[in-house]
N, C-alpha and C. Protein backbone atom coordinates (compact mmCIF):
# COMPACT_ATOMS: atom_id res chain seq x y z
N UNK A 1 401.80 166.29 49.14
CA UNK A 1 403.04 165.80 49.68
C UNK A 1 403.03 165.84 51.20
N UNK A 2 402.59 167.02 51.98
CA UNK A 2 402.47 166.90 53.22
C UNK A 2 401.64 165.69 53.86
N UNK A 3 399.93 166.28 52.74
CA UNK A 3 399.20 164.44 53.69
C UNK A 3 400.18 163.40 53.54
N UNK A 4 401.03 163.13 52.46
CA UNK A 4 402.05 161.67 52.43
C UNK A 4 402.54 162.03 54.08
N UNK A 5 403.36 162.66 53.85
CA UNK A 5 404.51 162.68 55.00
C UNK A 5 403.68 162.67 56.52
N UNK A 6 402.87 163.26 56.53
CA UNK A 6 401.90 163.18 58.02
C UNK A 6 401.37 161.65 57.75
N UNK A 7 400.87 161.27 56.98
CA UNK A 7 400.12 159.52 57.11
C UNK A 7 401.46 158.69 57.43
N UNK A 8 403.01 158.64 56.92
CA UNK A 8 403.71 158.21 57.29
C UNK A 8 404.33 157.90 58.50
N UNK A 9 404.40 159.55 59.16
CA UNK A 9 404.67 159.82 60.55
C UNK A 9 403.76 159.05 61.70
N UNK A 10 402.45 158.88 60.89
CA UNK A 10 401.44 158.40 61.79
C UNK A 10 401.37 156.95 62.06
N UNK A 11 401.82 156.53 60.86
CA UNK A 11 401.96 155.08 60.58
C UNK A 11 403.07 154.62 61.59
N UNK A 12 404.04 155.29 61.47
CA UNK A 12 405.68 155.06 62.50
C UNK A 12 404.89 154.70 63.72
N UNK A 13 403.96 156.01 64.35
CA UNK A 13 404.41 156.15 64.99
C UNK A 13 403.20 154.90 66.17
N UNK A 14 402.05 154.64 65.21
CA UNK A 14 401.74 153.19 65.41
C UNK A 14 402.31 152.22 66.14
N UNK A 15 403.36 151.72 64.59
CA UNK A 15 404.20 150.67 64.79
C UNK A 15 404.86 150.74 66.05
N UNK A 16 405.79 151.66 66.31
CA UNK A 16 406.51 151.88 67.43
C UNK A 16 406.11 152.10 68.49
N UNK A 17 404.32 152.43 68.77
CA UNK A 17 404.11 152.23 70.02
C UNK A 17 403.67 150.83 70.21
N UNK A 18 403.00 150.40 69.62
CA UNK A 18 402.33 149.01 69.83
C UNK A 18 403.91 148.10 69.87
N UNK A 19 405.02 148.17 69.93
CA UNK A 19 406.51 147.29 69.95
C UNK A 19 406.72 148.05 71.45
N UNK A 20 406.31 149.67 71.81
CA UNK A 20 406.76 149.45 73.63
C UNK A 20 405.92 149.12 74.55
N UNK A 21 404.82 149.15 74.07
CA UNK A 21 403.73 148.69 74.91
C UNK A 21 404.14 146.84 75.28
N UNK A 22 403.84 146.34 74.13
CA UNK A 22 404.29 144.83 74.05
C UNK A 22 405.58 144.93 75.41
N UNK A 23 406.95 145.56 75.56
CA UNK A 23 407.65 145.07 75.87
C UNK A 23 407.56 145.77 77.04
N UNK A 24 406.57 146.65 77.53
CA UNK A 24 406.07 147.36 78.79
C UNK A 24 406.13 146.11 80.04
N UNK A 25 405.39 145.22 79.69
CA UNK A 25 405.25 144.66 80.92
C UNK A 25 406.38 143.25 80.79
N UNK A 26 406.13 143.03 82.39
CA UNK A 26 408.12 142.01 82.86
C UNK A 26 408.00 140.77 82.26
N UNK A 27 408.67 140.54 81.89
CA UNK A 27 408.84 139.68 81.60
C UNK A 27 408.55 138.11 82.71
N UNK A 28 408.28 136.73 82.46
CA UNK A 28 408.23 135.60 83.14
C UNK A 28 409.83 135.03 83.29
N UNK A 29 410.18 134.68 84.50
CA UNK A 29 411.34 134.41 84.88
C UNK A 29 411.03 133.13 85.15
N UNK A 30 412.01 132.07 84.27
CA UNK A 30 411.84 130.93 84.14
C UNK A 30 411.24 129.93 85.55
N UNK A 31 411.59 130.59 86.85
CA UNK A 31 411.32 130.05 87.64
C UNK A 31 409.95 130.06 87.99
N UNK A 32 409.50 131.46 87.97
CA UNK A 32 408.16 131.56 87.71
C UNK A 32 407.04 130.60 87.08
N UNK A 33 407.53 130.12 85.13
CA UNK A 33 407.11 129.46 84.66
C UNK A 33 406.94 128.42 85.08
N UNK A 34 407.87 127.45 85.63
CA UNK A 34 408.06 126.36 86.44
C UNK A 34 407.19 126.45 87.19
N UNK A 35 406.78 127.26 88.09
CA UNK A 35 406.07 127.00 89.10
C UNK A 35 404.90 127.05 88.73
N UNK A 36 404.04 128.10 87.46
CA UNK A 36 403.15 128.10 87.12
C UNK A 36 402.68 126.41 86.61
N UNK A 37 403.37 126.07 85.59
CA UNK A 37 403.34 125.02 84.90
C UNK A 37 403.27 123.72 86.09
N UNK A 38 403.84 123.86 87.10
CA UNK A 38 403.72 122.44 88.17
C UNK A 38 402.74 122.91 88.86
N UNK A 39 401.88 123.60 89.11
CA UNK A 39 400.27 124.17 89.53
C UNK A 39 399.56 123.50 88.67
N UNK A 40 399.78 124.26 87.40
CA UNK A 40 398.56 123.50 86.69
C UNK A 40 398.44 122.22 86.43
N UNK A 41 400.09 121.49 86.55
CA UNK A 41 399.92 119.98 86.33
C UNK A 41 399.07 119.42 87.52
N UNK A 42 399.00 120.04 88.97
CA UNK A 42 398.96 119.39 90.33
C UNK A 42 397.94 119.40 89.83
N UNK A 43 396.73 120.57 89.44
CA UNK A 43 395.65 120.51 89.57
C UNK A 43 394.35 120.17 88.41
N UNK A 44 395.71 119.47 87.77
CA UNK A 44 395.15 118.59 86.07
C UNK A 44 394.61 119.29 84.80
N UNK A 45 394.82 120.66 85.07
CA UNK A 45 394.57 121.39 83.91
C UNK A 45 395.35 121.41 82.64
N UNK A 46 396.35 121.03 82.96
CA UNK A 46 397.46 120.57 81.74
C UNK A 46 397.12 118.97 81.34
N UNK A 47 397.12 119.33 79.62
CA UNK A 47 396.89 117.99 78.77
C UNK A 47 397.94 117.25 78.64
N UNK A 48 398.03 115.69 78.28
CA UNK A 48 399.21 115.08 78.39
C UNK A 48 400.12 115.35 76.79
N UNK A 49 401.15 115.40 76.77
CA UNK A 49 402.03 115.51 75.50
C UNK A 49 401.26 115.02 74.16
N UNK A 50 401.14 115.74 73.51
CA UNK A 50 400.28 115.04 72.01
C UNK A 50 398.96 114.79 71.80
N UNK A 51 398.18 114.87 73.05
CA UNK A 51 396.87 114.89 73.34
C UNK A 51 396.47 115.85 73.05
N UNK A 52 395.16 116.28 72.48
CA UNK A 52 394.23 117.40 72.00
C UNK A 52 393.19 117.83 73.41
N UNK A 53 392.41 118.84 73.28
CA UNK A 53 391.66 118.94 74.68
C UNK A 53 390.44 117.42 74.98
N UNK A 54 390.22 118.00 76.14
CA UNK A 54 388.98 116.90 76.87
C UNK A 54 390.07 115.53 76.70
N UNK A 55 391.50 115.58 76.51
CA UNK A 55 392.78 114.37 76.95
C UNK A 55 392.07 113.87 78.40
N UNK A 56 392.04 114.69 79.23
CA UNK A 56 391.83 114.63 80.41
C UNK A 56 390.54 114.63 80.98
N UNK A 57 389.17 114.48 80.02
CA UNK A 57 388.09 114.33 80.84
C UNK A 57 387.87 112.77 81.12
N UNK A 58 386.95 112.84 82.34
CA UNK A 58 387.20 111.25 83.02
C UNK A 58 386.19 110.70 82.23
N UNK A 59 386.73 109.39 81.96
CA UNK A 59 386.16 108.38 81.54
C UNK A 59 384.64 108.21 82.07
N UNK A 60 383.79 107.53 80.63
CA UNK A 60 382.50 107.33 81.38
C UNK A 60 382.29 105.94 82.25
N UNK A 61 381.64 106.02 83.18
CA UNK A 61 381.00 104.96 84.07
C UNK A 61 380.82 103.37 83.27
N UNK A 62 381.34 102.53 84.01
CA UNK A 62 381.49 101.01 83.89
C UNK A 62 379.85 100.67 83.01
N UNK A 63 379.39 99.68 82.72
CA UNK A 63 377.88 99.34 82.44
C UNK A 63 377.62 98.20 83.93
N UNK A 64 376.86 98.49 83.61
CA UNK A 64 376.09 98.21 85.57
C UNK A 64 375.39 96.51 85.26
N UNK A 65 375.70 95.65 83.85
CA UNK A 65 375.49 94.53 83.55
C UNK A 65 376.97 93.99 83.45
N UNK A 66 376.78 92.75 84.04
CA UNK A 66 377.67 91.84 83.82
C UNK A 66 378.23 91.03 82.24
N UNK A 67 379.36 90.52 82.26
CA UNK A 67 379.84 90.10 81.13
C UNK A 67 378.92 88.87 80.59
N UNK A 68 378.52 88.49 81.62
CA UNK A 68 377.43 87.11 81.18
C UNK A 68 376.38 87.64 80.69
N UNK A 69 375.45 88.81 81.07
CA UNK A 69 374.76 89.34 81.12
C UNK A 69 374.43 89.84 79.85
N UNK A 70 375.67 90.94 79.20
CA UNK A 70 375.65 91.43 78.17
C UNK A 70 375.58 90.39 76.89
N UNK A 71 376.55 89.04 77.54
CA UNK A 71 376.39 87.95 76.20
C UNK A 71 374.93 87.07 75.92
N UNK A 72 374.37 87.32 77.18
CA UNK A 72 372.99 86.13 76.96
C UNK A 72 371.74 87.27 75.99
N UNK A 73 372.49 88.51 76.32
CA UNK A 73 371.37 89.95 75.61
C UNK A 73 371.55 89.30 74.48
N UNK A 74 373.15 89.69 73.98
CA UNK A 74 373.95 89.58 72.42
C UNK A 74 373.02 88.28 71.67
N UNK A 75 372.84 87.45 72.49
CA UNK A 75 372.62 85.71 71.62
C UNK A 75 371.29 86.14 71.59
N UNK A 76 370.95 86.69 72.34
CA UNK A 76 368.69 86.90 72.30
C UNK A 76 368.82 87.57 71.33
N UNK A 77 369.33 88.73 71.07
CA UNK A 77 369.11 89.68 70.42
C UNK A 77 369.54 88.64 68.45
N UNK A 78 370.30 88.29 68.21
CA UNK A 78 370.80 87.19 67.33
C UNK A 78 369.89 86.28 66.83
N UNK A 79 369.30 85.49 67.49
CA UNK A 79 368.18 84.96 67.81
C UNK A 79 367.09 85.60 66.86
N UNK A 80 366.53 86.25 67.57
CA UNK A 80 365.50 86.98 67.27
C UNK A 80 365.78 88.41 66.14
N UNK A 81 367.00 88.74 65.71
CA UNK A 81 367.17 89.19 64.47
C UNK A 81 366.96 90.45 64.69
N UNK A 82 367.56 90.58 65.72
CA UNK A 82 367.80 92.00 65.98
C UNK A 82 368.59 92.57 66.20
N UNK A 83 369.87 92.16 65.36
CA UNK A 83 371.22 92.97 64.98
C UNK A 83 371.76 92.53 63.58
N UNK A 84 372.47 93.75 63.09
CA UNK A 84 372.90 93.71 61.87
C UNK A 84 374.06 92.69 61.82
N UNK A 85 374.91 92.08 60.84
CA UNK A 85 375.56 91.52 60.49
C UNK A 85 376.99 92.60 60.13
N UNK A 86 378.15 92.10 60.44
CA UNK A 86 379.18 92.79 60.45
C UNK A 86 380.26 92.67 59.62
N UNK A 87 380.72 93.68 59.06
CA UNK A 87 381.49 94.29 57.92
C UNK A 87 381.05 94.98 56.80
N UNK A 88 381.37 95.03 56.04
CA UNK A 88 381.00 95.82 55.04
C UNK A 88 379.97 95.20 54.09
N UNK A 89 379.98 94.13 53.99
CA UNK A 89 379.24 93.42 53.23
C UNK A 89 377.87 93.52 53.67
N UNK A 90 377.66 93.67 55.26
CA UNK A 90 376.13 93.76 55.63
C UNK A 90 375.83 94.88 55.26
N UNK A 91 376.75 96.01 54.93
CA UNK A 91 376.07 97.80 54.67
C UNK A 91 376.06 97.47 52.96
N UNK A 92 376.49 96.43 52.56
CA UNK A 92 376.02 96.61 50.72
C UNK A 92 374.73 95.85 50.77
N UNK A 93 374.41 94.89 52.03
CA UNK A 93 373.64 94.12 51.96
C UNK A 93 372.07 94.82 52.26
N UNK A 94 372.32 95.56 53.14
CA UNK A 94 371.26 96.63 53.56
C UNK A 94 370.76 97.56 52.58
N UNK A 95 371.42 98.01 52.10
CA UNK A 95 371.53 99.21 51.01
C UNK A 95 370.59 98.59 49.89
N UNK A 96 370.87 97.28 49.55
CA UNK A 96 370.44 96.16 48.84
C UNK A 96 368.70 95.90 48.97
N UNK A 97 368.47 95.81 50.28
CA UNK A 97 367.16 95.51 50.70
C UNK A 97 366.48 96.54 50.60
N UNK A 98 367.18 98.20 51.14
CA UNK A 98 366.30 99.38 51.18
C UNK A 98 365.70 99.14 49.73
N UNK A 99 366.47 99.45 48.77
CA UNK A 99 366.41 99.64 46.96
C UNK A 99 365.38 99.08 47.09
N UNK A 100 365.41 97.65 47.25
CA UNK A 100 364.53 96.85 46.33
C UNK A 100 362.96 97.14 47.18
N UNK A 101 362.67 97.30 48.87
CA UNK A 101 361.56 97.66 49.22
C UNK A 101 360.91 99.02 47.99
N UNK A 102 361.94 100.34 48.18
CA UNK A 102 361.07 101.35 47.85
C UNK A 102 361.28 101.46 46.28
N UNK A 103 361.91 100.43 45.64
CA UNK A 103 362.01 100.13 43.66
C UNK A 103 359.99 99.66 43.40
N UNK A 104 359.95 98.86 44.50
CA UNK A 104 358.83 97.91 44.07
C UNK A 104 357.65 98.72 43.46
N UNK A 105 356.20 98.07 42.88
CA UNK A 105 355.69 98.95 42.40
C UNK A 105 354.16 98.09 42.86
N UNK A 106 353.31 99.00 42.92
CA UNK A 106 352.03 98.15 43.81
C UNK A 106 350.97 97.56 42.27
N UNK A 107 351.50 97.44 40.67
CA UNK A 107 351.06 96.93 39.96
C UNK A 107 351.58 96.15 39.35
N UNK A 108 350.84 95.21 38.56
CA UNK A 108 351.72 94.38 37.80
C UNK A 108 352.17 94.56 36.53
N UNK A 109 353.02 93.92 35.69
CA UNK A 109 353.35 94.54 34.72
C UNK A 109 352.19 94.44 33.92
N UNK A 110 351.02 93.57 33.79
CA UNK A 110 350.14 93.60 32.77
C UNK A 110 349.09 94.76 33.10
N UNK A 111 349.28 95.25 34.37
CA UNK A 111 348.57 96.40 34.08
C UNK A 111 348.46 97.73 34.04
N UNK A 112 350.36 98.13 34.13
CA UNK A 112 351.05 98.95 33.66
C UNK A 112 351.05 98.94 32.14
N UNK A 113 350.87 98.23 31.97
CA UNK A 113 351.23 97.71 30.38
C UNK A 113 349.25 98.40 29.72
N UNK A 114 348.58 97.69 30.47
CA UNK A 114 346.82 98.46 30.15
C UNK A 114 346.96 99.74 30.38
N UNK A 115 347.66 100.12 31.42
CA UNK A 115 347.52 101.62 31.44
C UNK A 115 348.26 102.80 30.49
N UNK A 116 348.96 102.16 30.53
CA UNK A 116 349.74 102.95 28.92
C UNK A 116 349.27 102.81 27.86
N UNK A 117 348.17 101.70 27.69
CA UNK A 117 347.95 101.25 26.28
C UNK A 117 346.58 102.76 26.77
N UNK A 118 346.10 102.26 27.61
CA UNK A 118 344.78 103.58 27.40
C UNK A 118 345.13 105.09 27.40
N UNK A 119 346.34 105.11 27.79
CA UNK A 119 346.77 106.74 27.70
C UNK A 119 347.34 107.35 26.48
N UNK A 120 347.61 106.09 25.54
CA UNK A 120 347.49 106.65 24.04
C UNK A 120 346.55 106.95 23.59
N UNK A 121 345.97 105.80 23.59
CA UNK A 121 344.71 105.80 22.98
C UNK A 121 344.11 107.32 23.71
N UNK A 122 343.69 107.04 24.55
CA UNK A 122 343.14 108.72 25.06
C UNK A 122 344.12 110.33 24.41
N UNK A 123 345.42 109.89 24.39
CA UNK A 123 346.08 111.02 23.89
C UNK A 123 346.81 111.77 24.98
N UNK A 124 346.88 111.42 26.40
CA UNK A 124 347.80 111.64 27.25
C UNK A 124 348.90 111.46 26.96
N UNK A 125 349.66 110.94 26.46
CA UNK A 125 350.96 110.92 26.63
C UNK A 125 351.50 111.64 25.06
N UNK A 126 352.66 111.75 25.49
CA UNK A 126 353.56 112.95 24.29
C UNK A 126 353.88 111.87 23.30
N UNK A 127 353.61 112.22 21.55
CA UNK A 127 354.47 110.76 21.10
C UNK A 127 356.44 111.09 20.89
N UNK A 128 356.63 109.66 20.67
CA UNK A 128 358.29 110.46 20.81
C UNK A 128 358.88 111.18 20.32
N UNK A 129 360.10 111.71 20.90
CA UNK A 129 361.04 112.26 20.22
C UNK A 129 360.02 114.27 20.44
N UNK A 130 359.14 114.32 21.00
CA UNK A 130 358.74 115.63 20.47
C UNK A 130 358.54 116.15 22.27
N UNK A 131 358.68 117.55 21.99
CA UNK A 131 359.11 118.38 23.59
C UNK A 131 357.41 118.66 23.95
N UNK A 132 357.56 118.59 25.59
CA UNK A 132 355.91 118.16 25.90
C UNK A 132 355.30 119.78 25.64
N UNK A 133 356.12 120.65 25.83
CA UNK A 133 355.39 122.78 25.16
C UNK A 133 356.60 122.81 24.78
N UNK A 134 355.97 122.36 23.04
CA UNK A 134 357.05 122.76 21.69
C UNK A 134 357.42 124.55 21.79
N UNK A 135 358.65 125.12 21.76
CA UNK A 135 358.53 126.64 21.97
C UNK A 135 358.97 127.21 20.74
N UNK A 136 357.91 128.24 20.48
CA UNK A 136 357.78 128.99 19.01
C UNK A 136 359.01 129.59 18.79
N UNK A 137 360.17 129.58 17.86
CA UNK A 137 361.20 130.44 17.51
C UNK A 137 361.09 131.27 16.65
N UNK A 138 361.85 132.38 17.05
CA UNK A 138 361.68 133.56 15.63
C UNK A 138 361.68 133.26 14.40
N UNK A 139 361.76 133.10 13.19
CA UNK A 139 362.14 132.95 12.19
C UNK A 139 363.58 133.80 11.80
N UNK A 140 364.69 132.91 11.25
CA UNK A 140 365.86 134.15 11.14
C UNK A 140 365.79 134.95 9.89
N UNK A 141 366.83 135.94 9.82
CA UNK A 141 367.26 136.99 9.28
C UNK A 141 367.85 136.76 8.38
């Protein structure tokens, strides 16, 4: 009963310091705030309303090519087939081409077709329906 009552006392007495400590130091007097807050605006450290951080990092640098410039690239590049096609349809279209490159197979079917026929015959392959290491079960009880 005593350890209760001493862990209690101790517990209080926690709580109640960590609530004067907190209110130990002065408080900010609104004017104060103000002034803090129009510092940091002067000197752009404050984000704009609704903005998340880096609101305020500067923009990157212009491109150092002209508008003509960039379009005669765009049409070469077009040209010569070296840009994708746009919307969604070119990413089913792509997706499309990967498949079928790495589907392909470097034989033909007639001699896929010989090679299976000799791997029976030899006895390589499992016949169906049966597990390739059949596993021995107990016999039951």
């Amino acid at each position: 009963m005593k350890k209760f009552a001493l862990g209690a006392i101790v517990a209080a007495t926690a709580v109640f310091a960590q609530t004067a400590f907190a209110q130990a130091s002065a408080p900010v007097s609104r004017e104060q705030r103000k002034a803090e807050t129009a510092a940091a605006n002067k000197s752009g450290k404050l984000a704009p309303a609704g903005e998340g951080p880096g609101a305020m990092a500067q923009p990157a640098s212009g491109s150092d090519k002209t508008r003509t410039d960039r379009k005669a690239q765009t049409q070469a590049d077009i040209k010569s087939g070296g840009t994708k096609p746009a919307g969604e349809a070119a990413e089913a279209k792509t997706d499309k081409t990967e498949k079928a490159k790495n589907a392909g197979s470097d034989k033909t079917r007639a001699e896929r077709k010989a090679q299976t026929q000799a791997d029976i015959k030899s006895g390589a392959t499992q016949p169906a329906g049966e597990a390739p290491n059949p596993v021995a079960t107990p016999p039951k009880k």
